[in-house]
Protein backbone atom coordinates (compact mmCIF):
# COMPACT_ATOMS: atom_id res chain seq x y z
CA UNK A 1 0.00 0.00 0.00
CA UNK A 2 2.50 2.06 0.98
CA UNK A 3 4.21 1.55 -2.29
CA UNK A 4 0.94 2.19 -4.29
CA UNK A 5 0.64 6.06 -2.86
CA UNK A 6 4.75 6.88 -3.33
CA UNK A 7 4.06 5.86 -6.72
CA UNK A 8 0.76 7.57 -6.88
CA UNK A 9 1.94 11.02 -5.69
CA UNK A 10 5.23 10.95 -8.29
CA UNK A 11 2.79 10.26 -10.63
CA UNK A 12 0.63 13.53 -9.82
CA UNK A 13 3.81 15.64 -9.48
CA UNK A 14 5.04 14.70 -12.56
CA UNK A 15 1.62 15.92 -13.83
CA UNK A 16 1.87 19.23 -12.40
CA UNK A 17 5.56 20.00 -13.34
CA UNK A 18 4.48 18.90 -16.73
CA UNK A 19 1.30 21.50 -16.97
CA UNK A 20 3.83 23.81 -15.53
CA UNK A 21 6.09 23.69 -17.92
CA UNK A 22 3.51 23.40 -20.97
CA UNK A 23 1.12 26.45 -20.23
CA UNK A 24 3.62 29.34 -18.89
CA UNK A 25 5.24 29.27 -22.41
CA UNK A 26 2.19 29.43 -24.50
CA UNK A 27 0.92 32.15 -22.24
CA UNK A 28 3.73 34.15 -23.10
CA UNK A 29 3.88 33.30 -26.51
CA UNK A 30 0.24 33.02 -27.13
CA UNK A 31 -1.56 35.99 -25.64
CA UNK A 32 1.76 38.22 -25.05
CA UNK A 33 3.72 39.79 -22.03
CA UNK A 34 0.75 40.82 -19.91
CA UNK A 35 -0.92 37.53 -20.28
CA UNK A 36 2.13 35.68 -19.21
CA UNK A 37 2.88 37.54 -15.75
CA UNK A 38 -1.08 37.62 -14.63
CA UNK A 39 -0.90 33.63 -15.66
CA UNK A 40 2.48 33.11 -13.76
CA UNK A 41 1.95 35.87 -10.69
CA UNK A 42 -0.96 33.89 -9.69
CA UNK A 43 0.41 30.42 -10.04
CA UNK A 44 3.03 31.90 -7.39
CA UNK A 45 0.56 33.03 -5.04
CA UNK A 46 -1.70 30.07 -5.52
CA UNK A 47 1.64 27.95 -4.44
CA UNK A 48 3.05 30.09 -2.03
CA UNK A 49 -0.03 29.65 -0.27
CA UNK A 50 -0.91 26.18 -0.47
CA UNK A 51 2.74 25.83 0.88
CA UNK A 52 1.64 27.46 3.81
CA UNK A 53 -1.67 26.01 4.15
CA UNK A 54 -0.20 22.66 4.40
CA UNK A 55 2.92 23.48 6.44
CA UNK A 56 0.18 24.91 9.21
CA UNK A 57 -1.96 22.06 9.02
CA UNK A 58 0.41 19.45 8.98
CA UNK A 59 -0.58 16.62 11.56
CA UNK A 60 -3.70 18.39 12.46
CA UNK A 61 -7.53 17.94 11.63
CA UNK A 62 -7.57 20.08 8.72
CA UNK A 63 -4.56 18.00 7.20
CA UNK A 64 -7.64 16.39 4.78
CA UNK A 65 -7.90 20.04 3.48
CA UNK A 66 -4.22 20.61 2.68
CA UNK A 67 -4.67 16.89 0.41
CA UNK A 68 -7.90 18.22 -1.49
CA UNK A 69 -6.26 21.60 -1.79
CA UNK A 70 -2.80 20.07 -3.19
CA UNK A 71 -4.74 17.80 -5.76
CA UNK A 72 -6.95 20.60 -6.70
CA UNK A 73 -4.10 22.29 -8.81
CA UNK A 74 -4.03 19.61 -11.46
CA UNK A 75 -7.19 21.38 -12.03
CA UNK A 76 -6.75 24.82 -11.31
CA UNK A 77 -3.97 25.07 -13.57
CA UNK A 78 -5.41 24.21 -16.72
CA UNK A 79 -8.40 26.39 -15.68
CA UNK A 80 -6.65 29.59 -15.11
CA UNK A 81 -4.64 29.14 -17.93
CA UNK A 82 -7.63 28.95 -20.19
CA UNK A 83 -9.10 32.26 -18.05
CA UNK A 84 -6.27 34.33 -18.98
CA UNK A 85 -6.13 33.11 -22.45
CA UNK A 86 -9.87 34.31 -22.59
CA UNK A 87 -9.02 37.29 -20.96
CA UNK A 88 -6.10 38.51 -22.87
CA UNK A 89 -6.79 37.46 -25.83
CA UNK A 90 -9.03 40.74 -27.18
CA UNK A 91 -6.48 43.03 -26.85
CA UNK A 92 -9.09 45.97 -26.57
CA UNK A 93 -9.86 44.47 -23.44
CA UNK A 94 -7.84 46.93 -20.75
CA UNK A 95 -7.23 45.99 -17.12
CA UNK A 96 -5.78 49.06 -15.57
CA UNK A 97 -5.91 47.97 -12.07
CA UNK A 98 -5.06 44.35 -12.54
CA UNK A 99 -1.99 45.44 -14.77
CA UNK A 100 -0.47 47.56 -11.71
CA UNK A 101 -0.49 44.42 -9.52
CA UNK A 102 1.75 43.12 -11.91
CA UNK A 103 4.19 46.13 -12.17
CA UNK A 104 5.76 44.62 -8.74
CA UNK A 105 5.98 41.42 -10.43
CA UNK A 106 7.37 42.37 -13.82
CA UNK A 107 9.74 44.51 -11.92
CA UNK A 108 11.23 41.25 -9.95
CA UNK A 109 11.59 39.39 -13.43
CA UNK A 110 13.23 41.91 -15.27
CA UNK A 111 15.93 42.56 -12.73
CA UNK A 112 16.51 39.16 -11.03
CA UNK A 113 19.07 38.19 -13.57
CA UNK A 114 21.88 39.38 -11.60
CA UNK A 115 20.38 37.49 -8.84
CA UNK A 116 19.58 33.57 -10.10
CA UNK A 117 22.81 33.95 -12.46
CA UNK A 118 25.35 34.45 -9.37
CA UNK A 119 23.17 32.27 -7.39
CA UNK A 120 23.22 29.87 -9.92
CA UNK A 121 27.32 29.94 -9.79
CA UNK A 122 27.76 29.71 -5.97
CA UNK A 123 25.46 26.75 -5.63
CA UNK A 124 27.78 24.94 -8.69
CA UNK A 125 30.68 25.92 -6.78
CA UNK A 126 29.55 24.72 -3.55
CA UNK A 127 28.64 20.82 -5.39
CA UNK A 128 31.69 20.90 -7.27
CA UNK A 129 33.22 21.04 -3.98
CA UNK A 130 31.25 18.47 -2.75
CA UNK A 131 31.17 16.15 -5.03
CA UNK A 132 35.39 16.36 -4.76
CA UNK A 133 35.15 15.46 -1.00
CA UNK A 134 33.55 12.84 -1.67
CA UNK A 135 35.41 11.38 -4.59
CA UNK A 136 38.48 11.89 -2.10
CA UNK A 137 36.80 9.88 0.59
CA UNK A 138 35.74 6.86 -2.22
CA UNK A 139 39.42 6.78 -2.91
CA UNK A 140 40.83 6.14 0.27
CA UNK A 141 38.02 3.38 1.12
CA UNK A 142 39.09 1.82 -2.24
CA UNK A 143 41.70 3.64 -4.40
CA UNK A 144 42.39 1.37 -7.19
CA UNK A 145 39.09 1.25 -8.30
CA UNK A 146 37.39 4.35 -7.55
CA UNK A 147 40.58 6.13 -9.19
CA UNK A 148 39.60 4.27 -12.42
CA UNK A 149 36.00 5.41 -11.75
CA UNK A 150 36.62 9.17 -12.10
CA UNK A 151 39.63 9.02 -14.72
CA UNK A 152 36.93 7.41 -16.97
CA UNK A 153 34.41 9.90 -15.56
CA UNK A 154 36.67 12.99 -15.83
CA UNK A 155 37.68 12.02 -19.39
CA UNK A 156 34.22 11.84 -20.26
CA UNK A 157 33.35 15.43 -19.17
CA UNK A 158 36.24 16.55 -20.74
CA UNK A 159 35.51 15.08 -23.96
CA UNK A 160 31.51 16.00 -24.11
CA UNK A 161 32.90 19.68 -23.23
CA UNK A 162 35.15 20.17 -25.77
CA UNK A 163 32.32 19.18 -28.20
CA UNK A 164 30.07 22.17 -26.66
CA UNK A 165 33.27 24.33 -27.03
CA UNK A 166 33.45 23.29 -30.84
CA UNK A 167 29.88 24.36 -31.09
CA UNK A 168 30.19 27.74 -29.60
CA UNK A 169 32.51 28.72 -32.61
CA UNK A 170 30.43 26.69 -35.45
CA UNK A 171 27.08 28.16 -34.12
CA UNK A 172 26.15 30.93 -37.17
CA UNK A 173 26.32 33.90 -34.76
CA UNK A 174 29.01 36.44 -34.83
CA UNK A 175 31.17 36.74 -31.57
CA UNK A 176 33.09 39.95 -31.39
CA UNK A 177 36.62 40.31 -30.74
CA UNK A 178 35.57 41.40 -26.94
CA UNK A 179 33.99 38.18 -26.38
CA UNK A 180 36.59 35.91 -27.89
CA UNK A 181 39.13 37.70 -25.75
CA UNK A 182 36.68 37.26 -22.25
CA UNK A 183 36.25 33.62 -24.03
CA UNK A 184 39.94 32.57 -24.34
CA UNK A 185 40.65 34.62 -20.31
CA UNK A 186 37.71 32.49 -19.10
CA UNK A 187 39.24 29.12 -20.48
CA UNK A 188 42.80 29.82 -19.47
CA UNK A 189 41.93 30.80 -16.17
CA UNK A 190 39.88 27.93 -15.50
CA UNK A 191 42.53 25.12 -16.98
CA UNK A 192 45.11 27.12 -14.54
CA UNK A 193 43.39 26.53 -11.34
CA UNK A 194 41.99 23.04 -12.74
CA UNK A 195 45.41 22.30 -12.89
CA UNK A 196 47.37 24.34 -9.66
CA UNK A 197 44.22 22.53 -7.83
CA UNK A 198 45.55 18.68 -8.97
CA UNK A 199 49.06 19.70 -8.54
CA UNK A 200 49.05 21.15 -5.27
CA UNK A 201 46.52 18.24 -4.01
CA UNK A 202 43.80 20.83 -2.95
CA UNK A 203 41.39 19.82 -5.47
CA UNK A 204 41.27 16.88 -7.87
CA UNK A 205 40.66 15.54 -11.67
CA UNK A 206 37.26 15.29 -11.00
CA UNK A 207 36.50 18.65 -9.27
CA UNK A 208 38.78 20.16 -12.48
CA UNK A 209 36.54 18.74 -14.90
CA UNK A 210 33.35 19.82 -13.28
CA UNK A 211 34.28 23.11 -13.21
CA UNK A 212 35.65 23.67 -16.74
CA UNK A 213 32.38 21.86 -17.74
CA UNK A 214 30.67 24.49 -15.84
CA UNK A 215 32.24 27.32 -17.54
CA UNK A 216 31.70 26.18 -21.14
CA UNK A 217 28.05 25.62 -20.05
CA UNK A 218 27.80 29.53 -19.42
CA UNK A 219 29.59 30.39 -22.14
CA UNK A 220 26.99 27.82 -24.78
CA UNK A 221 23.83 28.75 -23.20
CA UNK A 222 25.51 33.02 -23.61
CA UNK A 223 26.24 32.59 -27.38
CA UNK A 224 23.98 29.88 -28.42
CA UNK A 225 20.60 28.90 -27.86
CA UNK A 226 19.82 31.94 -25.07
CA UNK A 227 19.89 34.42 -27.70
CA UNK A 228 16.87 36.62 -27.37
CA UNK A 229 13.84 35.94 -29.91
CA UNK A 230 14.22 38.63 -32.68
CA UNK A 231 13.65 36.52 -35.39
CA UNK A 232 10.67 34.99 -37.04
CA UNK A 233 8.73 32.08 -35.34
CA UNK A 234 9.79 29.90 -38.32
CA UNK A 235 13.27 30.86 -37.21
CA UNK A 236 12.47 29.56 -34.02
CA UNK A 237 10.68 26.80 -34.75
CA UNK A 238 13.61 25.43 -37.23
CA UNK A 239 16.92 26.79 -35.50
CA UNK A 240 19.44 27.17 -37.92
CA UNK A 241 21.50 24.66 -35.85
CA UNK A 242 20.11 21.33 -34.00
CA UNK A 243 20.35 22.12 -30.09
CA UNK A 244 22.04 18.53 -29.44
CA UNK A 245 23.63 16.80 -31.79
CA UNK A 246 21.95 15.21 -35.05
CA UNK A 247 22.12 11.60 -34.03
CA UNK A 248 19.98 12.33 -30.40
CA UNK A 249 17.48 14.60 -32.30
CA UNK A 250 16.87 12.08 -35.17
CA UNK A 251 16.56 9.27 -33.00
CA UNK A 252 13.96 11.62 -30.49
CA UNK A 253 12.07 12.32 -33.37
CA UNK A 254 12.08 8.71 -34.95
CA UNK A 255 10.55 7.92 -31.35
CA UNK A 256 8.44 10.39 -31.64
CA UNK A 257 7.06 9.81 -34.90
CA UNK A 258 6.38 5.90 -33.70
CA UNK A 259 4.37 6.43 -30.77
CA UNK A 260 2.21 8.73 -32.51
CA UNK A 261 1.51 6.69 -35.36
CA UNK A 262 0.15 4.24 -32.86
CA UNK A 263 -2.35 6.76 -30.93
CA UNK A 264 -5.79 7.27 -32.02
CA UNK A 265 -6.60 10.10 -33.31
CA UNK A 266 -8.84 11.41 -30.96
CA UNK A 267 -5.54 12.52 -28.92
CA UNK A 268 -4.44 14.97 -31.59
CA UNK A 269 -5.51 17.77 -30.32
CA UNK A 270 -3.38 16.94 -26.71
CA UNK A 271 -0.52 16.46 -28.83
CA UNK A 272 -1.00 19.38 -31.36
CA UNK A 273 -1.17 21.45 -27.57
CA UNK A 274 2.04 19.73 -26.59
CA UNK A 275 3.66 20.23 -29.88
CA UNK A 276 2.68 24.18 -29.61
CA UNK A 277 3.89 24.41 -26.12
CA UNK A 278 7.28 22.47 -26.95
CA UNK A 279 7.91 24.82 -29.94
CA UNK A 280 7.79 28.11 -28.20
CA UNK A 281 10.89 27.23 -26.37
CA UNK A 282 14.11 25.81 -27.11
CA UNK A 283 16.14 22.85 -24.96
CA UNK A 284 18.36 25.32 -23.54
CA UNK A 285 15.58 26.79 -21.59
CA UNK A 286 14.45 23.15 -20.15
CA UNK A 287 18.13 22.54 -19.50
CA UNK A 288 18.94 25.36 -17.74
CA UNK A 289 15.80 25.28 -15.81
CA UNK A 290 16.00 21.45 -14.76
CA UNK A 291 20.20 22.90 -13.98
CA UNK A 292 19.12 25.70 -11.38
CA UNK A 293 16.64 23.88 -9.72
CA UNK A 294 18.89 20.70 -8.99
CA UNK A 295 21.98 23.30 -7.93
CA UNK A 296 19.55 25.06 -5.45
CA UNK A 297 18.23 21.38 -4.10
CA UNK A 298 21.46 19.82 -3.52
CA UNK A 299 22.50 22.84 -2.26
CA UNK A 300 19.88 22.56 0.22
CA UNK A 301 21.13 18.89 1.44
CA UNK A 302 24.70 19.91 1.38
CA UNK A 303 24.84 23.56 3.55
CA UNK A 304 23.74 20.90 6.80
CA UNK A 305 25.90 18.60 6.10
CA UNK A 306 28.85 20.84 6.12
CA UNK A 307 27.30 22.16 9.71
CA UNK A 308 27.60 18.87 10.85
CA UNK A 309 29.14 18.46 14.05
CA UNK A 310 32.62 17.67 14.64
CA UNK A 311 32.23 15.02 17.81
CA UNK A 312 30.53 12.86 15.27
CA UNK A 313 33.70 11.19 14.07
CA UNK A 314 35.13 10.81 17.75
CA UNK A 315 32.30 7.79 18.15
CA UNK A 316 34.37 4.91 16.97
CA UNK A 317 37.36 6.20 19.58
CA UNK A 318 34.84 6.44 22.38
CA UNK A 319 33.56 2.97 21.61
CA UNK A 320 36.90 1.51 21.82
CA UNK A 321 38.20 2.55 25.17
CA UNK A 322 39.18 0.23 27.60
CA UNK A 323 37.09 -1.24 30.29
CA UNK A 324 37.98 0.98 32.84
CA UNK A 325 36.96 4.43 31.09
CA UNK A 326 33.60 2.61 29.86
CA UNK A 327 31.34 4.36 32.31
CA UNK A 328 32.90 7.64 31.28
CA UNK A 329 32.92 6.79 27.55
CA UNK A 330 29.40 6.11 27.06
CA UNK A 331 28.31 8.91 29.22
CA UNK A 332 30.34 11.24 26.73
CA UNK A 333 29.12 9.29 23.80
CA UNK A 334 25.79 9.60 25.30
CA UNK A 335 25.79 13.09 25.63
CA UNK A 336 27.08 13.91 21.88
CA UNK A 337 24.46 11.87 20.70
CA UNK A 338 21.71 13.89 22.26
CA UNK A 339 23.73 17.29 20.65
CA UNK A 340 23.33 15.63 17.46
CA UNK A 341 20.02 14.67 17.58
CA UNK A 342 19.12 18.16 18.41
CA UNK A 343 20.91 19.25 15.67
CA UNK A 344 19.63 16.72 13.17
CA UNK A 345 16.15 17.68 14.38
CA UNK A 346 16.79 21.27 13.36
CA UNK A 347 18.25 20.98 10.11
CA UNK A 348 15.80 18.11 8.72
CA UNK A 349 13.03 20.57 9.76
CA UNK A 350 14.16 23.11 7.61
CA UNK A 351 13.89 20.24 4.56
CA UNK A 352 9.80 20.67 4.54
CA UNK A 353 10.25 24.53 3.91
CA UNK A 354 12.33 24.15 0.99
CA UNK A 355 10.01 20.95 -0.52
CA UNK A 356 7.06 23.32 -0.06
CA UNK A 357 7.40 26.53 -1.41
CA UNK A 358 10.08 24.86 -4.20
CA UNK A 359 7.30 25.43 -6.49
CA UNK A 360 7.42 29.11 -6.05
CA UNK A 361 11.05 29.06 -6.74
CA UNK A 362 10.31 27.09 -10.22
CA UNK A 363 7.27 29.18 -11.44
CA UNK A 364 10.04 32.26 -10.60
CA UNK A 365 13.34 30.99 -12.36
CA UNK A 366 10.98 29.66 -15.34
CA UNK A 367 9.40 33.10 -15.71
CA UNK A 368 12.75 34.63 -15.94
CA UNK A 369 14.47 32.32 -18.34
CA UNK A 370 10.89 32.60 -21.01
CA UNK A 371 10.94 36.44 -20.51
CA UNK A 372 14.40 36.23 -21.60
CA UNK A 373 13.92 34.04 -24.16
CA UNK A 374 11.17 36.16 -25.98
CA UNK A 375 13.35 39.44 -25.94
CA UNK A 376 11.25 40.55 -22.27
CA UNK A 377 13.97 41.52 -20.70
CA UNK A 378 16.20 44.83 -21.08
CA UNK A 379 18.24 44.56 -23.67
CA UNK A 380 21.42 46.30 -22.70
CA UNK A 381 23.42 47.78 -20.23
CA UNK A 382 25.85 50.88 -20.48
CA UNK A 383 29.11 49.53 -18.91
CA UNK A 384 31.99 51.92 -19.53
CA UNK A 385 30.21 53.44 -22.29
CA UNK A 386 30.17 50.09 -24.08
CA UNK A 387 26.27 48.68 -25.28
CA UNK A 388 26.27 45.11 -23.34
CA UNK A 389 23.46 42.64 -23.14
CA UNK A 390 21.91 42.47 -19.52
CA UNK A 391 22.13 38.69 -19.09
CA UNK A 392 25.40 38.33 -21.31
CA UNK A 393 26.84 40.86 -19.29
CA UNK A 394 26.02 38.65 -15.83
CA UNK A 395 27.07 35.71 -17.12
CA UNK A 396 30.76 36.82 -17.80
CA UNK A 397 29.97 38.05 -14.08
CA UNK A 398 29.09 35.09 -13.03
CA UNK A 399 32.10 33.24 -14.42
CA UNK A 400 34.47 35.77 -13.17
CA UNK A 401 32.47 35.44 -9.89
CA UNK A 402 33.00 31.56 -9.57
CA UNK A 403 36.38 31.28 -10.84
CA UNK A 404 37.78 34.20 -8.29
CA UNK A 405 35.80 32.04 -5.04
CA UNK A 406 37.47 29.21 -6.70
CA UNK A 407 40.61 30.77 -7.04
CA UNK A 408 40.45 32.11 -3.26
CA UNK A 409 40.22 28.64 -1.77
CA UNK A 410 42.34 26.58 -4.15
CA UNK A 411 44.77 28.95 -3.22
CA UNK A 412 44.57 30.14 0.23
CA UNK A 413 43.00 27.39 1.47
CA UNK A 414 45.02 24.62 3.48
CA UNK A 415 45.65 21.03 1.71
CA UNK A 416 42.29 19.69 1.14
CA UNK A 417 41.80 16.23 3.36
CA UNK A 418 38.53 16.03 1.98
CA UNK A 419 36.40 15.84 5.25
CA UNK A 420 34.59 18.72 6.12
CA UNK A 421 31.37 16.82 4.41
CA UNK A 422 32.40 13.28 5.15
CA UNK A 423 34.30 13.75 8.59
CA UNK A 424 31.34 12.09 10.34
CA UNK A 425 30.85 9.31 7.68
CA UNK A 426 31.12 5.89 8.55
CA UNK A 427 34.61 3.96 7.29
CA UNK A 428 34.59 0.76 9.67
């Protein structure tokens, strides 16, 4: 039974992430800018406060309330979707009152690139970090074989992100001579402290390769497939150059093509909506979306665990005293096990929050990467009496950003042992 409702309520998320991700585009692209914020301001407000609906009446008698209220939306969001379709779709139709409740809104969007790009770049940093501790602390359990592991792993990356590379200079776009400079500064630098952090045994091959992946991933989704809509829709809806290569997108629409041969045809009109939706935005956009949200998340589980507590990995020692400190040891033990309890109780309740009002967080990010997508955003920024775009010009901050915190504790920091996130891990 208990198996029947975990697979039941993935089943309904995955329902509302999909409507989620199907509806905001075409509201944008469908009925225009207005249309698009009303649709996605109340979607945030609807969430926000079902989120706090059912973190008050958790374990309480109006918990059966937060359930019909939570499986409500796979209704409600289809529902206002068609409303504001309806509603913005005459565009004689004015809404002078409703359109300055979105002015806060629209305001947020526009200049929250700064924000989720930076924020996007510390919580990389902070799991490329992580995920080097704990390649460090697979090694010494079992060297041989874990050091095979990530060689193959690391060569991998490396080889997928040299292909990416190779497409940011065949991708028919001109890059100035500004931006192949910043380019070329931003690769160097990175393949410098990729390798000072291997050499001086303060990072690793696998922490290296993460983080020069990361960099050619902001520099593909600046030149590439982020570029602002200013072209046709045809232009959009045929891209002069395949977002992945040609072999995955013939072989995803071979697939494609199959399955719907075999549906009746009474589902074409769900699929004609799904095609619509899926052709008003490009892979980047899903990418980089699906990218943010699983930085922020693990970033999330990892900020605790690096909080842990140090008397953690003094157990094993405590356990193995003699007989005649035994009383003392297990008092001691006793005692840091109520500490961490306490602790554990503390951070795991902060886990809810984050699960809850997540979908706020997605609605936001999404509505910033569409907006910038269709051209919503400002276009420029006078820097040093230079014309840059807004979110091209964050992203080289961003990189410059990462690689200087990078930089800082490759550096300054001591001799990485690897242990600040598995110190307390078991190894017996």
């Amino acid at each position: 039974m208990y198996s029947f409702w975990t697979g039941f309520n993935i089943f309904t998320n995955a329902i509302y992430l999909s409507l989620i991700i199907l509806t905001i585009p075409l509201a944008f692209d469908v009925a225009g800018e207005e249309c698009g914020l009303a649709f996605t301001l109340t979607l945030a407000v609807f969430y926000f406060s079902m989120a706090t609906i059912r973190l008050m009446g958790r374990n309480t008698k109006f918990s059966i309330i937060t359930h019909i209220v939570y499986y409500s939306q796979h209704v409600i969001i289809p529902s206002l979707f068609i409303m504001f379709l309806n509603i913005y779709s005459d565009p004689t139709h004015k809404f002078p009152i409703w359109n300055r409740v979105l002015v806060p809104w629209q305001f947020f969007l526009q200049n929250s690139t700064a924000g989720f790009t930076i924020l996007e770049g510390f919580c990389t940093l902070l799991v490329i970090q992580a995920t080097g501790q704990i390649s460090r602390w697979l090694v010494k359990r079992n060297s041989d074989l874990w050091t095979i592991v990530f060689l193959v792993t690391s060569g991998s990356i490396i080889s997928g992100t040299f292909y990416y590379l190779y497409r940011i200079y065949t991708f028919p776009i001109t890059i100035g001579m500004g931006n192949a400079t910043l380019i070329g500064v931003v690769l160097t630098c990175t393949t410098i402290l990729g390798g000072y952090g291997i050499v001086s045994k303060k990072g690793n091959l696998i922490e290296s390769s993460l983080l020069f992946a990361y960099m050619v991933y902001c520099l593909y989704e600046t030149f590439t497939d982020f570029q602002p809509t200013h072209a046709d829709v045809e232009a959009i809806a045929k891209p002069a150059f395949p977002p992945f290569p040609p072999i995955i997108v013939e072989s995803y629409a071979t697939i494609v093509a199959s399955l719907a041969s075999t549906v009746p045809g009474s589902f074409s009109t769900t699929f004609d909506f799904i095609l619509a939706a899926m052709s008003t935005i490009t892979p980047s956009i899903v990418v980089s979306l699906a990218y943010r949200l699983l930085v922020l998340f693990a970033t999330t589980l990892i900020i605790p665990a690096l909080r842990e507590p140090v008397g953690k990995e003094n157990r094993p020692s405590l356990r193995r005293n003699n007989h005649a400190n035994h009383t003392t040891a297990n008092h001691e033990d006793s005692a840091i096990l109520d500490d961490d309890d306490e602790f554990d109780d503390k951070s795991t309740g902060f886990m809810p929050f984050v699960t809850a009002y997540m979908p706020v967080v997605l609605i936001a990010v999404y509505s910033h990467l569409l907006m910038q997508h269709f051209g919503y955003l400002s276009k420029s920024t006078n820097l040093l009496g230079l014309e840059v775009e807004s979110w091209q010009l964050w992203s080289w901050v961003n990189c410059a950003v990462t690689l200087g915190l990078y930089a800082s504790e490759t550096i300054y920091g001591k001799e990485s042992r690897g242990d600040s996130l598995t110190r307390h891990w078991k190894t017996e």
